[in-house]
N, C-alpha and C. Protein backbone atom coordinates (compact mmCIF):
# COMPACT_ATOMS: atom_id res chain seq x y z
N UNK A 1 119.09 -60.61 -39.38
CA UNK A 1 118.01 -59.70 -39.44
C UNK A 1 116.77 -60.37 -39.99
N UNK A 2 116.48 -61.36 -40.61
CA UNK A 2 115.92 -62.17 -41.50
C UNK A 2 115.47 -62.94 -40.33
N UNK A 3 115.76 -63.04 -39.51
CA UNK A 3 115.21 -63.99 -38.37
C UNK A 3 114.16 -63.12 -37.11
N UNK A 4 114.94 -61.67 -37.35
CA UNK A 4 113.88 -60.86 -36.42
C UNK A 4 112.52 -60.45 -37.20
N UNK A 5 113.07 -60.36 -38.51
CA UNK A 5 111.47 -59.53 -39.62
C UNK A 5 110.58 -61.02 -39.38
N UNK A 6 111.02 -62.32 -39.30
CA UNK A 6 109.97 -63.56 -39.08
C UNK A 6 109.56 -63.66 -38.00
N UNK A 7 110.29 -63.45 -37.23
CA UNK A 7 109.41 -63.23 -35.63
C UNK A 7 108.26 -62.30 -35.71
N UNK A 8 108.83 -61.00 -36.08
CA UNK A 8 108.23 -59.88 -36.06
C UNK A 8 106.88 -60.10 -36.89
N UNK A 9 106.94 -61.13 -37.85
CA UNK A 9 106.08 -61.18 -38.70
C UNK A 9 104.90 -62.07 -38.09
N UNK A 10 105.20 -62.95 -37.68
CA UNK A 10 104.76 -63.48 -37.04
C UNK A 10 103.92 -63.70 -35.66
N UNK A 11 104.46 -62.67 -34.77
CA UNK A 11 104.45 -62.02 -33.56
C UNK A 11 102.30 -61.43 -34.42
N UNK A 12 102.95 -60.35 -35.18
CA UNK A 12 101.80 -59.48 -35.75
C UNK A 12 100.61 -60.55 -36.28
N UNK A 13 101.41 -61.58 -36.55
CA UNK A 13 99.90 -62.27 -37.12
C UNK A 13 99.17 -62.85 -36.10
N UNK A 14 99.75 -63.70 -35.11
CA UNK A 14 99.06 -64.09 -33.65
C UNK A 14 97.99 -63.01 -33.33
N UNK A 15 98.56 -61.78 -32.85
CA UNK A 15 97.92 -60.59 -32.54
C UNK A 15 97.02 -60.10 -33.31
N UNK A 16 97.04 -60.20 -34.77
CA UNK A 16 96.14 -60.05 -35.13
C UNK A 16 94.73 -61.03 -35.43
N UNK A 17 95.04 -62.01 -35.37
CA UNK A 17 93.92 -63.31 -35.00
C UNK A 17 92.98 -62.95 -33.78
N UNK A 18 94.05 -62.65 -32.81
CA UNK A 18 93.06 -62.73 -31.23
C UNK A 18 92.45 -61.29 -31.34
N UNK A 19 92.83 -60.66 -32.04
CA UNK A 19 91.79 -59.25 -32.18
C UNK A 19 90.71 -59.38 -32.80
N UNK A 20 90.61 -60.16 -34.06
CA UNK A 20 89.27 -60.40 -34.49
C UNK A 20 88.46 -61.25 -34.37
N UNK A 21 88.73 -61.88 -33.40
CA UNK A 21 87.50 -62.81 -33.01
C UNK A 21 87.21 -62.48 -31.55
N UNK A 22 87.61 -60.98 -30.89
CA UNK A 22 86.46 -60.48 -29.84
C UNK A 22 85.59 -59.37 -30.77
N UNK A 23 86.29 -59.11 -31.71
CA UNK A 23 85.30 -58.14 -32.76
C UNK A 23 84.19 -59.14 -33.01
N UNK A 24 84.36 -59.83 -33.54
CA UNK A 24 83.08 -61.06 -34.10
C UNK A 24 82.57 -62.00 -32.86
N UNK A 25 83.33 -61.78 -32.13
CA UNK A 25 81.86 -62.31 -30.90
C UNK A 25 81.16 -61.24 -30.55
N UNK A 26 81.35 -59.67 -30.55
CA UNK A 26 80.23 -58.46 -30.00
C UNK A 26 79.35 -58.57 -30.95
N UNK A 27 80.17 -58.79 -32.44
CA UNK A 27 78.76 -58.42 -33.20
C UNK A 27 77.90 -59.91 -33.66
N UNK A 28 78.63 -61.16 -33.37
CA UNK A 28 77.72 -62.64 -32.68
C UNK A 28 76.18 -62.03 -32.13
N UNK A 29 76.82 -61.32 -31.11
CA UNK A 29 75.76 -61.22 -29.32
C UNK A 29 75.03 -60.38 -30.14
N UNK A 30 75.27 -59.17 -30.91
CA UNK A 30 74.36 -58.33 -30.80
C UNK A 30 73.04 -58.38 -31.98
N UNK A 31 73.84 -59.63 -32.81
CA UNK A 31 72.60 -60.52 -33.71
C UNK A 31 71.88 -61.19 -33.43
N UNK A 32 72.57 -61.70 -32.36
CA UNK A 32 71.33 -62.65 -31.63
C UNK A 32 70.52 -61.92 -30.69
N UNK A 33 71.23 -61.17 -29.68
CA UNK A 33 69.94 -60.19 -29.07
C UNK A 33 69.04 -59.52 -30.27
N UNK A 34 69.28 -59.15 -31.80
CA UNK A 34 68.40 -58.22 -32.50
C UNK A 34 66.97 -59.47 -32.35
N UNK A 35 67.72 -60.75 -32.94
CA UNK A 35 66.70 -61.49 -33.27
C UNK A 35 66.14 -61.81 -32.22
N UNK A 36 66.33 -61.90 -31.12
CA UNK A 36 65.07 -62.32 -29.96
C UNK A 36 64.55 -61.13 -29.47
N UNK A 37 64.77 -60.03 -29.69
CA UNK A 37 64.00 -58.89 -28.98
C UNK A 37 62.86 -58.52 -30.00
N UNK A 38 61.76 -58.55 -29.30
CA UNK A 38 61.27 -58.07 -30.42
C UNK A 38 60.49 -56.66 -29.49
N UNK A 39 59.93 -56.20 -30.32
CA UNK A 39 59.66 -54.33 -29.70
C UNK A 39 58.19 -54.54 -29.65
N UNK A 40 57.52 -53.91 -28.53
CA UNK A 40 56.85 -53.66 -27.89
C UNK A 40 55.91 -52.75 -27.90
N UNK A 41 54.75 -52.05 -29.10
CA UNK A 41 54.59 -50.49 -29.42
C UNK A 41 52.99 -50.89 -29.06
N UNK A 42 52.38 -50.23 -27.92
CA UNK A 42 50.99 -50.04 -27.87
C UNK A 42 50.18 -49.24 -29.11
N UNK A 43 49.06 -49.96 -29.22
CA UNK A 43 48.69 -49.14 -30.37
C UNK A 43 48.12 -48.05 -29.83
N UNK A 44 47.72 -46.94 -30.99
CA UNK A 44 47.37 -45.76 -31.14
C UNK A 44 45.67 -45.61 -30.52
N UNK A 45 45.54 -45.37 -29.57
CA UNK A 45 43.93 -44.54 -29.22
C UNK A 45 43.36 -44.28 -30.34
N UNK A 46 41.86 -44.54 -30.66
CA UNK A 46 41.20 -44.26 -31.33
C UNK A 46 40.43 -43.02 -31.43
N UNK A 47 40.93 -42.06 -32.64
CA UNK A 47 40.62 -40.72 -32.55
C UNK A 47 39.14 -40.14 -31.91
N UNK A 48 38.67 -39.40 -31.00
CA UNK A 48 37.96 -38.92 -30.79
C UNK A 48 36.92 -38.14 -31.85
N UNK A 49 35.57 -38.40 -31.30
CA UNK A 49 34.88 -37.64 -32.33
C UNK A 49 34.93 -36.11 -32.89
N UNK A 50 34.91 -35.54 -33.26
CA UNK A 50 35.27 -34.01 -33.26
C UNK A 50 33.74 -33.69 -33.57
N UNK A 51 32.67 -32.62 -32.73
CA UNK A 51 31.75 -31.73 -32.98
C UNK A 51 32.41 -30.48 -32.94
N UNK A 52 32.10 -29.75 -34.01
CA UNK A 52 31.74 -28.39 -34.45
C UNK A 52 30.76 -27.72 -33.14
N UNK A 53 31.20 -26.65 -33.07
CA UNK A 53 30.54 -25.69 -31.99
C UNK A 53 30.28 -24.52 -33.42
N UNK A 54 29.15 -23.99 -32.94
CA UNK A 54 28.77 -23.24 -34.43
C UNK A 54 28.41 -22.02 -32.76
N UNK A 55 29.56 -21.34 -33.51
CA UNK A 55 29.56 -19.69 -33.24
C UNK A 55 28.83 -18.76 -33.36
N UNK A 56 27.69 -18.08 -33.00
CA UNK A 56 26.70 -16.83 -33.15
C UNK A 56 27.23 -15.63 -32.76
N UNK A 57 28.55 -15.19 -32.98
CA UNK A 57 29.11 -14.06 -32.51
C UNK A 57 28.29 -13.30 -33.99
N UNK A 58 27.94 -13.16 -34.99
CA UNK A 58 27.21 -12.15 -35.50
C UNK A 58 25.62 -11.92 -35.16
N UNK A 59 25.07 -12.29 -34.52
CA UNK A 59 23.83 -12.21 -33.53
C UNK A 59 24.26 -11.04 -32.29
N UNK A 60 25.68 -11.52 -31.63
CA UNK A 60 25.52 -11.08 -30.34
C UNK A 60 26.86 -9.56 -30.46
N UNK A 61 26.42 -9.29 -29.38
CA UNK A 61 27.56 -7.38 -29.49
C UNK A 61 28.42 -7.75 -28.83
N UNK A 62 29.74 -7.27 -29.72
CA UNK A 62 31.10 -7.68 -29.25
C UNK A 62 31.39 -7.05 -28.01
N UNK A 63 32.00 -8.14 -26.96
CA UNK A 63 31.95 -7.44 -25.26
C UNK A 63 33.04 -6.96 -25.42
N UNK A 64 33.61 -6.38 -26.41
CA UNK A 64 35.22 -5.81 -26.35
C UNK A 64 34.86 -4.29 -27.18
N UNK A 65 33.92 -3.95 -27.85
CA UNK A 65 33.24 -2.63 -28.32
C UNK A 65 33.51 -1.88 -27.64
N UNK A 66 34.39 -0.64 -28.07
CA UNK A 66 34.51 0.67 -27.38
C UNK A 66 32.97 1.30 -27.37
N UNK A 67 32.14 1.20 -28.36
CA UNK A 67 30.60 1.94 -28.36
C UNK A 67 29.82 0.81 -27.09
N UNK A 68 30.04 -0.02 -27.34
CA UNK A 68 29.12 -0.58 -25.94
C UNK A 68 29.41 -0.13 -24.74
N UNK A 69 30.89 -0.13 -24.46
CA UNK A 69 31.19 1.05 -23.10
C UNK A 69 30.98 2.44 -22.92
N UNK A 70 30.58 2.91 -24.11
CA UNK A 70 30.38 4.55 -23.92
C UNK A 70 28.67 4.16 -23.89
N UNK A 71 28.34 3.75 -23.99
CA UNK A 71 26.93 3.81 -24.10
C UNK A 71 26.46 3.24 -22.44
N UNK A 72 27.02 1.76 -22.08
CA UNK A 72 26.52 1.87 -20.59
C UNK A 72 27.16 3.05 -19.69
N UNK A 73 28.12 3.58 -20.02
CA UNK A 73 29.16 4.88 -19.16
C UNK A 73 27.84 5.86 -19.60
N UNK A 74 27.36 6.01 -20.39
CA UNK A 74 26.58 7.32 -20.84
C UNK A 74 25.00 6.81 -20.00
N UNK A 75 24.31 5.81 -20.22
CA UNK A 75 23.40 5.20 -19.35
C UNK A 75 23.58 5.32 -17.97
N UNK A 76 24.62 4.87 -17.24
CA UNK A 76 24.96 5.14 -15.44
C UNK A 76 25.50 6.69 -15.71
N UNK A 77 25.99 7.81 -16.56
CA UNK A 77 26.13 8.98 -16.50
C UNK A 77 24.47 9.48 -16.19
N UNK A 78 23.83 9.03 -17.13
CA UNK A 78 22.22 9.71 -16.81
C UNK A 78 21.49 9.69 -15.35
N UNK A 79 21.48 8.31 -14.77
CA UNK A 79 20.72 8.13 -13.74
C UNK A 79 21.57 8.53 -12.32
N UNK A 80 23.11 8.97 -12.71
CA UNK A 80 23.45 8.96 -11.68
C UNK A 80 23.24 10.46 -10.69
N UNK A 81 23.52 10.31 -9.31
CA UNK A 81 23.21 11.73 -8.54
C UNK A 81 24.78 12.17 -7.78
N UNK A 82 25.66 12.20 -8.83
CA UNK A 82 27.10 12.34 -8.60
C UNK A 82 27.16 14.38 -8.64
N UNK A 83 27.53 14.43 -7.18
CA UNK A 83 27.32 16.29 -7.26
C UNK A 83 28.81 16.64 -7.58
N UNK A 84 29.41 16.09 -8.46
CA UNK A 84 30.45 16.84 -9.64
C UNK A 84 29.87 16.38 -11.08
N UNK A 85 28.63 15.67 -11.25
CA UNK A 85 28.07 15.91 -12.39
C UNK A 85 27.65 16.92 -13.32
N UNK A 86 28.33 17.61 -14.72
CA UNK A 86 28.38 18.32 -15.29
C UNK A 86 26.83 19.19 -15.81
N UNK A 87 26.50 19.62 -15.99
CA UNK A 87 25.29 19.91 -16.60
C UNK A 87 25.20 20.12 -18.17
N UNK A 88 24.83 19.25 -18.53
CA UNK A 88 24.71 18.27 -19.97
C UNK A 88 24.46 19.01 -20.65
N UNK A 89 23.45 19.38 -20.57
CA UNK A 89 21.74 20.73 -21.08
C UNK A 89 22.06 21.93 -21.27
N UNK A 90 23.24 22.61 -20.75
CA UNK A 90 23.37 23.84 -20.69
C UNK A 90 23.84 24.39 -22.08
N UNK A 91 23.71 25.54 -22.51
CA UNK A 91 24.59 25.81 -24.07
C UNK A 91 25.92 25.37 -23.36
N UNK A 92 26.73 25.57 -24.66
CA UNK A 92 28.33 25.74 -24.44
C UNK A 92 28.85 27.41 -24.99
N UNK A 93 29.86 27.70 -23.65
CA UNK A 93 30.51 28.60 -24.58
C UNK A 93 31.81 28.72 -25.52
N UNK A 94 31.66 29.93 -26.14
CA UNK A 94 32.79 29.71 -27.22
C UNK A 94 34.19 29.11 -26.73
N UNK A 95 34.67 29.23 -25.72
CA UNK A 95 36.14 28.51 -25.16
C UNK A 95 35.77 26.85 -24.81
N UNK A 96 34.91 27.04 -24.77
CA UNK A 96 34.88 25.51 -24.34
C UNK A 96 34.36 24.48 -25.19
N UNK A 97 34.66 24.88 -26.73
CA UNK A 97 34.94 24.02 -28.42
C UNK A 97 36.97 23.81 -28.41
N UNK A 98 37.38 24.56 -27.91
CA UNK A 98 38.97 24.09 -27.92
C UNK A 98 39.62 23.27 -26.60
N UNK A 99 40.52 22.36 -26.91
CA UNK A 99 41.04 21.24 -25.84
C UNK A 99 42.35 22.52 -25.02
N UNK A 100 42.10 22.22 -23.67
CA UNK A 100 43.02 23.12 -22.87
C UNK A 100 44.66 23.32 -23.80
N UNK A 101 44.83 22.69 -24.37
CA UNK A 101 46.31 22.09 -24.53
C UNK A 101 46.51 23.15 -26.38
N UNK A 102 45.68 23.85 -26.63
CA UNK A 102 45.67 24.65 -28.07
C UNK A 102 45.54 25.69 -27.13
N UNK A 103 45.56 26.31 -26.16
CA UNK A 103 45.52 27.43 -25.71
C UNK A 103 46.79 28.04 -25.38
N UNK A 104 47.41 29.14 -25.48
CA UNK A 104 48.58 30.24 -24.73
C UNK A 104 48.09 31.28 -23.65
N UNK A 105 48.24 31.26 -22.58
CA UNK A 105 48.51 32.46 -21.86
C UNK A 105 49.41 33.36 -22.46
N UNK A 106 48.81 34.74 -23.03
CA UNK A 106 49.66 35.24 -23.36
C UNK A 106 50.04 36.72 -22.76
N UNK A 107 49.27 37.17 -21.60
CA UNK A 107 49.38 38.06 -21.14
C UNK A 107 48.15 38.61 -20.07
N UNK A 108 47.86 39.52 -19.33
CA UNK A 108 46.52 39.81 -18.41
C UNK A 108 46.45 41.17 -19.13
N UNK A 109 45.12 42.01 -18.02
CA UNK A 109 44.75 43.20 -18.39
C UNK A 109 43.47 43.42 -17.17
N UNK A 110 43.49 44.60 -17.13
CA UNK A 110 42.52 44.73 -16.24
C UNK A 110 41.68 45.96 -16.67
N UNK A 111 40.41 45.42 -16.32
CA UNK A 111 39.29 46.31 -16.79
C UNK A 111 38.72 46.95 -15.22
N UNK A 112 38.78 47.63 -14.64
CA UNK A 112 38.16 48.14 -13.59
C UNK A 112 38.85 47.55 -12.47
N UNK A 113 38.09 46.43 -11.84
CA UNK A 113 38.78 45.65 -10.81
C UNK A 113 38.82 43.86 -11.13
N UNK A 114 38.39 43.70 -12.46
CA UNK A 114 38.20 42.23 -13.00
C UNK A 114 39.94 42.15 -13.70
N UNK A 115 40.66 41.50 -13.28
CA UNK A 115 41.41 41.14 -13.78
C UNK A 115 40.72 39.48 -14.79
N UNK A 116 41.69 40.16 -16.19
CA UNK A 116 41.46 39.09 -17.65
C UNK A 116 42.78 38.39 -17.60
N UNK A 117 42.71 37.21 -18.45
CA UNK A 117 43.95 36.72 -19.10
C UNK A 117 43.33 36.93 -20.70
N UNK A 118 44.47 36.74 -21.20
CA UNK A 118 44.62 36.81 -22.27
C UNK A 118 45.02 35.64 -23.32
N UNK A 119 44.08 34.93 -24.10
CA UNK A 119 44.66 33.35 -24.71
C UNK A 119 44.93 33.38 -26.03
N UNK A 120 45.70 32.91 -26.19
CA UNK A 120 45.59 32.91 -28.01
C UNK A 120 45.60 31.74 -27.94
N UNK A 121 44.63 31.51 -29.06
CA UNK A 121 44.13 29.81 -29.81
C UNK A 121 44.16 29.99 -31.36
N UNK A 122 45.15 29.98 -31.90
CA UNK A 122 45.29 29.58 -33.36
C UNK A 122 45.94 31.64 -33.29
N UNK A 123 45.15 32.07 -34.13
CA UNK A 123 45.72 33.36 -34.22
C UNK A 123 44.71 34.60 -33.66
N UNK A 124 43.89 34.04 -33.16
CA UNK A 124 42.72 35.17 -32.44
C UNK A 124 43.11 35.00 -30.86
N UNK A 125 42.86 36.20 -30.16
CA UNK A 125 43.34 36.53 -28.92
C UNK A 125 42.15 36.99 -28.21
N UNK A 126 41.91 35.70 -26.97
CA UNK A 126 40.17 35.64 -26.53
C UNK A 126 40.72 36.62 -24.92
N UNK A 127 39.46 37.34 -24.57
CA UNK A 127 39.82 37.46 -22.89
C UNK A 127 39.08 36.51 -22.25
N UNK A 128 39.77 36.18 -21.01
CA UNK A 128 38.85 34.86 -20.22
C UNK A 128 39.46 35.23 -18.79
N UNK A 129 38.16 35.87 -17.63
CA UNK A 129 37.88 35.82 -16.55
C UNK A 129 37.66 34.82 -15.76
N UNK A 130 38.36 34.72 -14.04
CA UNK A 130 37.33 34.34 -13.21
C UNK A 130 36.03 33.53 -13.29
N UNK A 131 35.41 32.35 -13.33
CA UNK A 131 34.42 32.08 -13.42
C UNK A 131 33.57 31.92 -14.84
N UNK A 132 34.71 31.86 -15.59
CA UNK A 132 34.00 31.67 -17.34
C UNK A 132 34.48 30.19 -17.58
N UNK A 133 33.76 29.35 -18.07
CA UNK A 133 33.70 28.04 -19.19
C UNK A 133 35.11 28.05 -19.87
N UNK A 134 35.90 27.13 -19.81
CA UNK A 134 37.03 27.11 -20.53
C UNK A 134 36.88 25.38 -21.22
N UNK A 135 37.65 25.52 -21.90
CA UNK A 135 38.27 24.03 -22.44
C UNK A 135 37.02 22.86 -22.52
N UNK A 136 37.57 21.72 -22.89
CA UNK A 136 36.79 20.62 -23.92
C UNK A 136 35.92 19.71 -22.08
N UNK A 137 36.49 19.76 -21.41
CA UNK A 137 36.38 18.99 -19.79
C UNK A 137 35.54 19.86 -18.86
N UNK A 138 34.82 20.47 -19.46
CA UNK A 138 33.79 20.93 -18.49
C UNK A 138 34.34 22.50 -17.64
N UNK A 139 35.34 22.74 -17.84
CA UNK A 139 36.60 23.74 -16.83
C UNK A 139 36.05 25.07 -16.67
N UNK A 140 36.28 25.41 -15.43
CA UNK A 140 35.72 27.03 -14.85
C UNK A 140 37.16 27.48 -14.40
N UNK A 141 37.18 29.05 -15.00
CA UNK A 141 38.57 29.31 -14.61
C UNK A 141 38.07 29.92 -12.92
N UNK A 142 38.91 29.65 -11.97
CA UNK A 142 39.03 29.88 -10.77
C UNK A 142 39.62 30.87 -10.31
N UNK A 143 41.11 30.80 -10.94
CA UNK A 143 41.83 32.13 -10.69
C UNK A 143 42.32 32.44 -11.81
N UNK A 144 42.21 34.17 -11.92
CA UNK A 144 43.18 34.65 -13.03
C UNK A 144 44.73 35.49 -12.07
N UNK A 145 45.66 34.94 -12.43
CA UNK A 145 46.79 35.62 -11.75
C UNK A 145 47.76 36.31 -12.89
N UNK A 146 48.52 37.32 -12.60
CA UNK A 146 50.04 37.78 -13.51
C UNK A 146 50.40 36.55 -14.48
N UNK A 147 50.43 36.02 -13.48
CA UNK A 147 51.47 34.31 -14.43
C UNK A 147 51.12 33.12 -14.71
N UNK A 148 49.61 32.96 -14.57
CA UNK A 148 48.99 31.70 -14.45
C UNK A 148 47.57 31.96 -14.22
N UNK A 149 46.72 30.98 -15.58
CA UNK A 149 45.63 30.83 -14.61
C UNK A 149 45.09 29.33 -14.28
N UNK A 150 44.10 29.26 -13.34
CA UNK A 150 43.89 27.97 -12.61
C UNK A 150 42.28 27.84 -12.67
N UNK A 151 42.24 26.28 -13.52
CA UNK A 151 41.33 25.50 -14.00
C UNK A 151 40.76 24.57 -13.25
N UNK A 152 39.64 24.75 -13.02
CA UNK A 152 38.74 23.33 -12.16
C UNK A 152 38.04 22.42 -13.33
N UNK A 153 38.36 21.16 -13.97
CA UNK A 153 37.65 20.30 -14.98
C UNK A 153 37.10 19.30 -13.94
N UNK A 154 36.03 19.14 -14.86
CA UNK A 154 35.44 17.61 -14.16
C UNK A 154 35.38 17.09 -15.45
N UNK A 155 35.75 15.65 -15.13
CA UNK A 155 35.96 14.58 -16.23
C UNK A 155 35.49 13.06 -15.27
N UNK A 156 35.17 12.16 -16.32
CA UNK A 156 34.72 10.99 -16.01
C UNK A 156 35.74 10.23 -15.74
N UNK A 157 36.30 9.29 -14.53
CA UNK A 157 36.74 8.06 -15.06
C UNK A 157 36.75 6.99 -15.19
N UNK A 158 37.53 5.99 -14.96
CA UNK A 158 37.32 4.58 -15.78
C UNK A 158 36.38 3.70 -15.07
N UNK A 159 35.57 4.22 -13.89
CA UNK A 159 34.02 3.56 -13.58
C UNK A 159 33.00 4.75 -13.82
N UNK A 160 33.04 5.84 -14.80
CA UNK A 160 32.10 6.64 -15.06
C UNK A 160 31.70 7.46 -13.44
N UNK A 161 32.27 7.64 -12.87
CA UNK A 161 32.24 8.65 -11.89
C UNK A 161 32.75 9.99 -12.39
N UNK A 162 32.14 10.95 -11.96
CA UNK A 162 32.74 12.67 -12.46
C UNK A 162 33.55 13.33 -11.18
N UNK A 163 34.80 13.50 -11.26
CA UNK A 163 36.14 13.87 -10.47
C UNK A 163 36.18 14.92 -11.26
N UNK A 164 36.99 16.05 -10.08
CA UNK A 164 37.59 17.16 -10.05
C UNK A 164 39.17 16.74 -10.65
N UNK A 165 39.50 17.80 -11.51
CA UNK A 165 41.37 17.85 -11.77
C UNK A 165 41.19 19.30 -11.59
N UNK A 166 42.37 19.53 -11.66
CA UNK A 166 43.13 21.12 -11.52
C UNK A 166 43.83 21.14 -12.77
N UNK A 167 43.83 21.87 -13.55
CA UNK A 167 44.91 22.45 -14.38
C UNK A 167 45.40 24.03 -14.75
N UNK A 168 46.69 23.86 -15.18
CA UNK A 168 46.72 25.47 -15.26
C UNK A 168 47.41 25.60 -16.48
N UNK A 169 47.17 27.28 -16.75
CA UNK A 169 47.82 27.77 -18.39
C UNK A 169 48.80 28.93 -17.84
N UNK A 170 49.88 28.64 -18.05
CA UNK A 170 50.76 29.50 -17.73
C UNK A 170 51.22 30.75 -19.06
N UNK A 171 51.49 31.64 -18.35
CA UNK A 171 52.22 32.73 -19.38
C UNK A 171 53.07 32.24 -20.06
N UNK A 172 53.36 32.64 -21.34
CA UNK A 172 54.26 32.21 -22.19
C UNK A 172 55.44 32.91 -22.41
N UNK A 173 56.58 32.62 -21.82
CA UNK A 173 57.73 34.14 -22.47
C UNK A 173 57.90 34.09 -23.97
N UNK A 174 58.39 35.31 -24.24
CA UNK A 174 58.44 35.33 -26.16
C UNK A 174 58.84 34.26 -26.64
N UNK A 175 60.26 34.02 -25.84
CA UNK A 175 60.60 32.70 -26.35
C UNK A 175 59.64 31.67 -26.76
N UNK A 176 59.01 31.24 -25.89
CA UNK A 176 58.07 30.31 -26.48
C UNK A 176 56.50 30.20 -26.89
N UNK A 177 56.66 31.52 -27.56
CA UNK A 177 55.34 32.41 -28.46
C UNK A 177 55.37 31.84 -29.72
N UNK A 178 56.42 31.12 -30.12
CA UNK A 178 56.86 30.97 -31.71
C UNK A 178 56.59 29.62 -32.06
């Protein structure tokens, strides 16, 4: 047995010789490639001058101003000859200080042959005919019916032109009186 552990011993040391000297020739090569390579780095561009731009935005009117657009919209509102243009000048009447949308239909009535509706706005109960001034948009009521009445507004839009809408105020069942 003493003759196989010397082989064996032996065997391992050969083998281990020829293993370390391909280890130490890679890292030979890769000392000598460090030392002849040498690296290559273009230099850096020479920084550009930097000028300052000096800003006068407090001189000039911000082009993003909601008041600068109501004001040219209110300027092309004046000169324009748009025949759904409102009449500016005229008094206002009392219904037409509240926005359509605070109003209830809350019932009709008839006086002779004028049929009324009936609105409640907060806790007072207005009559409003046929052909009377309603709401914040310019609105003439058109029709008064049983169950509905029907609104002609003219309103501006987003090129200041004055358009017709329709809207209507419907009766309210009790249910939704409360």
């Amino acid at each position: 047995m003493s003759k196989q552990a010397g082989a064996f011993v032996a065997a391992a040391l050969l083998l281990a010789g020829c293993g370390d000297s391909d280890v130490k020739e890679v890292h030979d090569w890769m000392d000598q490639v460090k030392q002849q390579t040498r690296p290559a780095v273009k230099p850096l561009a020479e920084p550009k001058d930097f000028l300052p731009y000096a800003y006068g935005a407090k001189e000039t009117v911000d082009p993003f101003s909601p008041n600068k657009l109501l004001n040219q919209l209110a300027k092309a509102a004046e000169t324009s000859q748009d025949p759904n243009k409102p009449d500016l000048q005229r008094p206002r009447e009392q219904l037409e200080g509240y926005p359509l949308d605070t109003m209830k239909m809350v019932g009709t009535m008839q006086k002779g042959s004028v049929t009324y509706a009936l609105l409640q706005i907060d806790r007072a109960v207005y009559q409003v005919r046929a052909g009377q001034r309603i709401g914040q948009n310019f609105g003439i009521v058109t029709r008064v019916g049983d169950d509905a009445i029907n609104i002609r507004e003219v309103v501006q839009d987003a090129a200041g032109e004055w358009v017709e809408r329709m809207a209507k105020l419907e009766l309210q069942s009790k249910e939704n009186r409360k």
